[in-house]
N, C-alpha and C. Protein backbone atom coordinates (compact mmCIF):
# COMPACT_ATOMS: atom_id res chain seq x y z
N UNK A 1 -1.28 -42.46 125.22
CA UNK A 1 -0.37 -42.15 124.13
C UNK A 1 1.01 -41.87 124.70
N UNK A 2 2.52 -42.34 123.96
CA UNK A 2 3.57 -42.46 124.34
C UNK A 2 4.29 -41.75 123.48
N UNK A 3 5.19 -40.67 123.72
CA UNK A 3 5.97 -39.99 122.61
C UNK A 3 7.32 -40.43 122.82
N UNK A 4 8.46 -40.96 122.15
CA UNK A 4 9.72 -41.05 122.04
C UNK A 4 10.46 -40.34 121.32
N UNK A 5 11.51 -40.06 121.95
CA UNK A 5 12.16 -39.30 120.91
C UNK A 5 13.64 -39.77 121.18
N UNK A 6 14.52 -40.32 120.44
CA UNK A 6 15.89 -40.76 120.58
C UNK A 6 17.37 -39.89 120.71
N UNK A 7 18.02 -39.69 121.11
CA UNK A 7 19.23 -39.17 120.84
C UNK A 7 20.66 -39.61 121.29
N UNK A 8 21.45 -39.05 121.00
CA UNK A 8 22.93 -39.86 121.25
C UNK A 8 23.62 -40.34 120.51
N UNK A 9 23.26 -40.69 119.18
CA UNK A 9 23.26 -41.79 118.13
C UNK A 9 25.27 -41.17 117.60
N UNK A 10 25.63 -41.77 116.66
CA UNK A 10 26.71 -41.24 116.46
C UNK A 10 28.08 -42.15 115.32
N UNK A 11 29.22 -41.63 115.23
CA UNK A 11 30.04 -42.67 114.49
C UNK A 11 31.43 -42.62 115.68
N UNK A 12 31.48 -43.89 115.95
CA UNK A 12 32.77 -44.53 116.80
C UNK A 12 33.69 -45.49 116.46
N UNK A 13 34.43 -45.53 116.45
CA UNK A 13 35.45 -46.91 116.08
C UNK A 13 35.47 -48.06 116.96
N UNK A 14 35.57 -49.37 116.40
CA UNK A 14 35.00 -50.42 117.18
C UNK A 14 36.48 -50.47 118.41
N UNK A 15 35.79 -50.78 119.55
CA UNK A 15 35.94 -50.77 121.62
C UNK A 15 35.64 -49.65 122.21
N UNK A 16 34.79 -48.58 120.96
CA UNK A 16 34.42 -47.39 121.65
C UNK A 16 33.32 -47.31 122.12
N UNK A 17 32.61 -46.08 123.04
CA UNK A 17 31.51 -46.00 123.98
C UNK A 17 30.59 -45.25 123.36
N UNK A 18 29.27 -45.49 123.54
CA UNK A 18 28.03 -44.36 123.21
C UNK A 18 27.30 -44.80 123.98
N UNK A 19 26.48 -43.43 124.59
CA UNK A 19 25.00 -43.58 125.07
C UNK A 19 24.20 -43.05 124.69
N UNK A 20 23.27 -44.15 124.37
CA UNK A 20 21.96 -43.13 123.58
C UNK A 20 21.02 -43.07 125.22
N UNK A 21 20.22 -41.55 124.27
CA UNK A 21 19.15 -41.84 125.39
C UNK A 21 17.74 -41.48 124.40
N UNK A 22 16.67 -41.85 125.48
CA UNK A 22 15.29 -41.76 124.80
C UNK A 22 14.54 -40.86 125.62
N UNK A 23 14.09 -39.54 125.27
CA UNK A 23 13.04 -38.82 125.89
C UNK A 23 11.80 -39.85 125.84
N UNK A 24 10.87 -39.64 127.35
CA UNK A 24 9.50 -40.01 127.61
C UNK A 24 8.43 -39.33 127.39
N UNK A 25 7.64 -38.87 126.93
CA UNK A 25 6.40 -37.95 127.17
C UNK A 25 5.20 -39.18 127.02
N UNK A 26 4.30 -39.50 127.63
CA UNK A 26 3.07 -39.77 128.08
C UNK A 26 2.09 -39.05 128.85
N UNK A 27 1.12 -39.53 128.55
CA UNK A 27 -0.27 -38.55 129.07
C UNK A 27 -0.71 -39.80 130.56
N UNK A 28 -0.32 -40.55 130.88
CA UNK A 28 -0.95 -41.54 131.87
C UNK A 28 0.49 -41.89 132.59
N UNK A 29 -0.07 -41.87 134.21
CA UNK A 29 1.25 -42.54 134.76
C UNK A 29 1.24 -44.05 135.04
N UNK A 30 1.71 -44.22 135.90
CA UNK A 30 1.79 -45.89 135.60
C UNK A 30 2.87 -46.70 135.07
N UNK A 31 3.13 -48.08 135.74
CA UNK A 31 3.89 -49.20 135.06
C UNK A 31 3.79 -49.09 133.69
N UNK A 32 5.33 -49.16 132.98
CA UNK A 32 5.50 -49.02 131.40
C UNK A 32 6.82 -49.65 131.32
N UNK A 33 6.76 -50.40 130.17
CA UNK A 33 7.95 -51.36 129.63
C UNK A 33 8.88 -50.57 129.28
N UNK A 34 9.97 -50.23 129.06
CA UNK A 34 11.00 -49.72 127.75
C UNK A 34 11.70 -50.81 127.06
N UNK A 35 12.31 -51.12 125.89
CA UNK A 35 12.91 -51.56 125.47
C UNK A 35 13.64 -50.53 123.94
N UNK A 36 14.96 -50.82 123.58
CA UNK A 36 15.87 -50.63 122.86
C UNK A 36 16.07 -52.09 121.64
N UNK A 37 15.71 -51.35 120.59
CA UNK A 37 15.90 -52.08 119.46
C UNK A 37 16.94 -51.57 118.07
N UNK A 38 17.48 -52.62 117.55
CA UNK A 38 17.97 -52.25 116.79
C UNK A 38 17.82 -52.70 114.95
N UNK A 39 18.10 -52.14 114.05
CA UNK A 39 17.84 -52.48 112.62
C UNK A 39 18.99 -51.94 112.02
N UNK A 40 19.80 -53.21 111.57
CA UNK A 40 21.31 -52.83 110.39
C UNK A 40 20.94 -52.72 109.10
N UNK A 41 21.73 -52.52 108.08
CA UNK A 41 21.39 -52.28 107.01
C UNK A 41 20.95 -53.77 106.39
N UNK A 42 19.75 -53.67 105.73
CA UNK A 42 19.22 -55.25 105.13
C UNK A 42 18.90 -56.21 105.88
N UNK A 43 18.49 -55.62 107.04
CA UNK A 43 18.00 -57.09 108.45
C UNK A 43 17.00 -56.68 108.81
N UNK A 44 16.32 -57.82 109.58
CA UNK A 44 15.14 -57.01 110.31
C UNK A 44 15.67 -56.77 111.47
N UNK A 45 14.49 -55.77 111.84
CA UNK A 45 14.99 -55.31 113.47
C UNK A 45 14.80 -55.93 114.28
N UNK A 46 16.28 -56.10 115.75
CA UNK A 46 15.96 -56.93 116.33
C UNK A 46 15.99 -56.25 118.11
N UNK A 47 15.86 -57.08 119.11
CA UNK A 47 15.88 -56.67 120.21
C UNK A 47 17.11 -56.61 120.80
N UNK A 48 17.72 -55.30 121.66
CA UNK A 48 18.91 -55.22 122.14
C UNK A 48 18.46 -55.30 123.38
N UNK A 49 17.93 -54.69 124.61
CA UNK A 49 17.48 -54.85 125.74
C UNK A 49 16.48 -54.20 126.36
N UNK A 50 15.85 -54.57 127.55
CA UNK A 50 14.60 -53.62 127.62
C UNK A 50 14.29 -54.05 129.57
N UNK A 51 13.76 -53.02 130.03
CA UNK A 51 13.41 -52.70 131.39
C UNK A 51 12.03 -52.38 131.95
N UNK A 52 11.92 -53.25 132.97
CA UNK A 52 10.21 -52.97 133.77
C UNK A 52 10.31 -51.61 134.18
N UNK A 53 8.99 -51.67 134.82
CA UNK A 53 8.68 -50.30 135.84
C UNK A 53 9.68 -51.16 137.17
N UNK A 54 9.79 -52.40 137.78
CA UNK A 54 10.65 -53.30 138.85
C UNK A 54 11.45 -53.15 138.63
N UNK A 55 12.75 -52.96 137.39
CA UNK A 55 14.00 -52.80 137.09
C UNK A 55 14.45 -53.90 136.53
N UNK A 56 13.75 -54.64 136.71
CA UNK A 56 14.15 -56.00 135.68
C UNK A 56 14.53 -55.87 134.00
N UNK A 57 16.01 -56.46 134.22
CA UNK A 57 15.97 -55.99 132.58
C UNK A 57 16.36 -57.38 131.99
N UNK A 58 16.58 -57.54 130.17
CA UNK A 58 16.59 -58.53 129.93
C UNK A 58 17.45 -57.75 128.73
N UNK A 59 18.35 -58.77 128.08
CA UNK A 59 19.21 -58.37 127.03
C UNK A 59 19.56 -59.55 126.16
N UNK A 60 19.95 -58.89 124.77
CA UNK A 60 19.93 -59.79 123.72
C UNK A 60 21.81 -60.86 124.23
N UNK A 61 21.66 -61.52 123.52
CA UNK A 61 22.68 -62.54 124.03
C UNK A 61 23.45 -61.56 122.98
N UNK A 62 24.17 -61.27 122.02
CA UNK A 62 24.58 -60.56 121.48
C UNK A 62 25.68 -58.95 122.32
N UNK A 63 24.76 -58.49 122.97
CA UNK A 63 25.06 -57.78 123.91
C UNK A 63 25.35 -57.61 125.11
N UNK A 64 25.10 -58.41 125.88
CA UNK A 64 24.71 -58.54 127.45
C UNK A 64 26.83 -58.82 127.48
N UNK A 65 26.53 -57.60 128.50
CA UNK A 65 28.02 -57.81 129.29
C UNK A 65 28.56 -56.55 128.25
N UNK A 66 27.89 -56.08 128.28
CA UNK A 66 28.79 -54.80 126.82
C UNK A 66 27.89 -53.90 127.13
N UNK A 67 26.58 -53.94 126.95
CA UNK A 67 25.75 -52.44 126.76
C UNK A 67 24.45 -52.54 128.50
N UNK A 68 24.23 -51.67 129.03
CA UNK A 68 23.27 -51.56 130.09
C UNK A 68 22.48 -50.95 130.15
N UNK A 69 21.37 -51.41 129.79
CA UNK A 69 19.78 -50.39 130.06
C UNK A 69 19.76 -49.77 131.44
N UNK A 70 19.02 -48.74 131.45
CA UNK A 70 18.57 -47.95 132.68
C UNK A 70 17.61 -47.02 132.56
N UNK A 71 16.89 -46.27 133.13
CA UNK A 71 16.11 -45.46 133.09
C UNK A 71 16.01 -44.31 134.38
N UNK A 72 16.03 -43.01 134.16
CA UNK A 72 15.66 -42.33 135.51
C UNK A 72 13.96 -41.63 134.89
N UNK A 73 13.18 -42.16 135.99
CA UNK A 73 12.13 -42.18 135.93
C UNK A 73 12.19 -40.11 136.48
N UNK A 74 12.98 -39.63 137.42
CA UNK A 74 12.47 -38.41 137.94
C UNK A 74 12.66 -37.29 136.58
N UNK A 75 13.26 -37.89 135.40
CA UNK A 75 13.71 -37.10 134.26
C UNK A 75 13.06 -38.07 132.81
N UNK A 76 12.30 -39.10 133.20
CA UNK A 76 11.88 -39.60 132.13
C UNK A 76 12.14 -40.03 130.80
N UNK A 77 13.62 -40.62 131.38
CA UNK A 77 14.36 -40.81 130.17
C UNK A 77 15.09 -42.27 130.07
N UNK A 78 15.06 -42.72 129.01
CA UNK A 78 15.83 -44.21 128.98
C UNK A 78 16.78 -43.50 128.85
N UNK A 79 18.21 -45.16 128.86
CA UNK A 79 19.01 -44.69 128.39
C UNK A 79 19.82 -46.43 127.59
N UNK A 80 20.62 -46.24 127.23
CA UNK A 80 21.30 -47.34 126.68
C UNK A 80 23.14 -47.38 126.86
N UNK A 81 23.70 -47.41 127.49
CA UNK A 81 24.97 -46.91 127.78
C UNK A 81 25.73 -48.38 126.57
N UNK A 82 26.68 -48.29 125.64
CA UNK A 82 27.14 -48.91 124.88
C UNK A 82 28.93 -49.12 125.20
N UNK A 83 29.44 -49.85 125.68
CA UNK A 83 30.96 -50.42 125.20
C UNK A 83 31.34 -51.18 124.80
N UNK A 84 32.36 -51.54 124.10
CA UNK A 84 33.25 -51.97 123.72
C UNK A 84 32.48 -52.62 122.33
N UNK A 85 32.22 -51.32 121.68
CA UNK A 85 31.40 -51.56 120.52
C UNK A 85 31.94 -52.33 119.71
N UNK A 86 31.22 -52.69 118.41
CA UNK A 86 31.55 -53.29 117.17
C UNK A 86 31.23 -53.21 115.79
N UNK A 87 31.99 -53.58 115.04
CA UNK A 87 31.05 -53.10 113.91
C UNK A 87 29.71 -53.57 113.48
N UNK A 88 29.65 -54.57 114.19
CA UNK A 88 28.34 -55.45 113.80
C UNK A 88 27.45 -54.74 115.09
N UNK A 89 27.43 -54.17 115.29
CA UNK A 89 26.83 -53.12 116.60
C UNK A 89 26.14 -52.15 115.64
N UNK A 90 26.24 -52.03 114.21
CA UNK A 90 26.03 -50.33 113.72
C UNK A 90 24.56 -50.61 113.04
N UNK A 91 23.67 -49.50 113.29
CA UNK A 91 22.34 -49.80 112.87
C UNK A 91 21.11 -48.84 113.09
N UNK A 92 20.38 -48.68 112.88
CA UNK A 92 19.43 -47.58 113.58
C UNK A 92 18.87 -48.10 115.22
N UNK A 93 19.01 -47.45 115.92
CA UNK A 93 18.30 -47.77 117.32
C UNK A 93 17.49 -46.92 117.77
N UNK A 94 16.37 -47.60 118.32
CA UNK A 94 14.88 -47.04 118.47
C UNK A 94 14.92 -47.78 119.89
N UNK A 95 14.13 -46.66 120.23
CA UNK A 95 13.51 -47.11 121.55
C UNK A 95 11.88 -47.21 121.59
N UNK A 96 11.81 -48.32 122.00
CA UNK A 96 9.95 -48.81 122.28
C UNK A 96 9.68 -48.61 123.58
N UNK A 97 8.22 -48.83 124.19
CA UNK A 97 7.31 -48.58 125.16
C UNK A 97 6.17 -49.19 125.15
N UNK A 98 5.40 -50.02 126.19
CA UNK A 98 4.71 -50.53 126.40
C UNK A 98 4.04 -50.15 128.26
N UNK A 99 3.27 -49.69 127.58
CA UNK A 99 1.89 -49.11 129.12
C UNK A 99 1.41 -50.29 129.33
N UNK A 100 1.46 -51.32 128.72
CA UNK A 100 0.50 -52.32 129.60
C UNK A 100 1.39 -53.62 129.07
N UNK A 101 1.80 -54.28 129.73
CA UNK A 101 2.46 -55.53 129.57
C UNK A 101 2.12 -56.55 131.00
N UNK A 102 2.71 -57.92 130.51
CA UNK A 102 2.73 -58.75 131.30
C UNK A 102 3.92 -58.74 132.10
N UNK A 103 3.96 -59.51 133.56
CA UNK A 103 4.92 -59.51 134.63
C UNK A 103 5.97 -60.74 133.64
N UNK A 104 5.12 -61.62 132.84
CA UNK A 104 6.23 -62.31 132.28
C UNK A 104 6.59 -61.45 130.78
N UNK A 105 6.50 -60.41 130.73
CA UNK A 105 7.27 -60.07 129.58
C UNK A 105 7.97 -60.18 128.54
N UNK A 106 8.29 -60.97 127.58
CA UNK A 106 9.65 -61.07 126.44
C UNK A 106 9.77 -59.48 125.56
N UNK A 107 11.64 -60.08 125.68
CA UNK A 107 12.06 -58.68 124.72
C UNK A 107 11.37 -59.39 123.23
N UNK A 108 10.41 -58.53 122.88
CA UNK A 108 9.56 -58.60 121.24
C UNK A 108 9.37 -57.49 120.94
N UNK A 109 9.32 -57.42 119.44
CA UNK A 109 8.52 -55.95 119.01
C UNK A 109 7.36 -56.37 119.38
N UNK A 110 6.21 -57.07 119.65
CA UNK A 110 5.02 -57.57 119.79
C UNK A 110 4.59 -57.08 121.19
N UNK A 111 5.64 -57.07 121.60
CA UNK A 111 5.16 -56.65 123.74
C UNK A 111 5.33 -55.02 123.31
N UNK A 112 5.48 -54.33 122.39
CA UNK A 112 5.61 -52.75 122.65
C UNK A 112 4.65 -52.40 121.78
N UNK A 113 4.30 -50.88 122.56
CA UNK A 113 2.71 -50.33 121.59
C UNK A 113 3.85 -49.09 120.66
N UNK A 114 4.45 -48.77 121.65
CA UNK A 114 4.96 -47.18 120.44
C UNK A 114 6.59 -47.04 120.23
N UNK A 115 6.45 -46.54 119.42
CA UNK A 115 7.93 -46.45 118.76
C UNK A 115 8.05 -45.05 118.70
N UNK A 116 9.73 -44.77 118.76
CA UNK A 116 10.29 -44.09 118.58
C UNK A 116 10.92 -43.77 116.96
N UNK A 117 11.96 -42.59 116.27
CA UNK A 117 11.96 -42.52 114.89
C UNK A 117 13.15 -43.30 114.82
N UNK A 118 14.53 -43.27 115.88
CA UNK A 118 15.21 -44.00 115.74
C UNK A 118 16.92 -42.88 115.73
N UNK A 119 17.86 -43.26 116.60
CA UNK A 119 18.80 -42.56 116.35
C UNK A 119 20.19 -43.58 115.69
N UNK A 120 20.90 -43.20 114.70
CA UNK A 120 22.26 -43.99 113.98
C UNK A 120 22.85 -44.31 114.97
N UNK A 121 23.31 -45.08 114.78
CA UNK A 121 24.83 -46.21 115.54
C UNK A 121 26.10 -46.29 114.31
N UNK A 122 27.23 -45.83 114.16
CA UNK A 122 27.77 -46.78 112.81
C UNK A 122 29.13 -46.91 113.50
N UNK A 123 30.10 -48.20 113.64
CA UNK A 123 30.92 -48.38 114.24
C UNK A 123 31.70 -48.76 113.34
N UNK A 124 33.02 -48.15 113.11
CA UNK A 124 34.05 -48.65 112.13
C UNK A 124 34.56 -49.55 112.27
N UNK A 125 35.55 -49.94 111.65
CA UNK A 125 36.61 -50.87 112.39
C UNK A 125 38.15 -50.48 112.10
């Protein structure tokens, strides 16, 4: 079992910075996926980026070159560092987890077992 919990979330004006981060709590140690997702108003949710237990990360074309996944494992916490935001950036963001995945991985909601409740994004313009 995987507990998430999100924070950071916030309102910025678009080329501004946020970092969310995601508390870890699990009962098992071990290789575990993270990934960061997002849901705007009236869309489905989609994938922003996500990281192995190897450090391998993968990011939505949308984002990549703007926002950087990371994780410190000695504090058990994702994180999502965000610049040069936009308004089309604004949305709820959740962070997922997956204890057992494949070495070939895709960013999917389908590769993650647990979810997080989700912290706001809303970027003006």
């Amino acid at each position: 079992q995987v507990q998430l919990v999100e924070s950071g979330g916030g309102s910025v004006q678009a080329g501004g910075s946020l970092r969310l981060s995601c508390a870890v709590s699990r009962y098992t140690s071990g290789r575990i996926l993270m990934g960061w997702f997002r849901r705007a108003p009236g869309k489905d949710r989609e994938a922003v980026a996500g990281i192995d237990s190897d450090g391998r990360t993968k990011y939505a074309d949308s984002v990549e070159g703007r926002f950087t996944i990371s994780q410190d494992n000695a504090k058990n916490t994702l994180y999502l560092e965000m610049n040069s935001l936009k308004p089309e950036d604004t949305g709820m963001y959740s962070c997922a987890a997956a204890p057992f995945y494949l070495s070939s991985w895709q960013l999917l909601e389908r590769s993650f077992q647990f979810w997080g409740q989700g912290t706001q994004v809303t970027v003006s313009s």
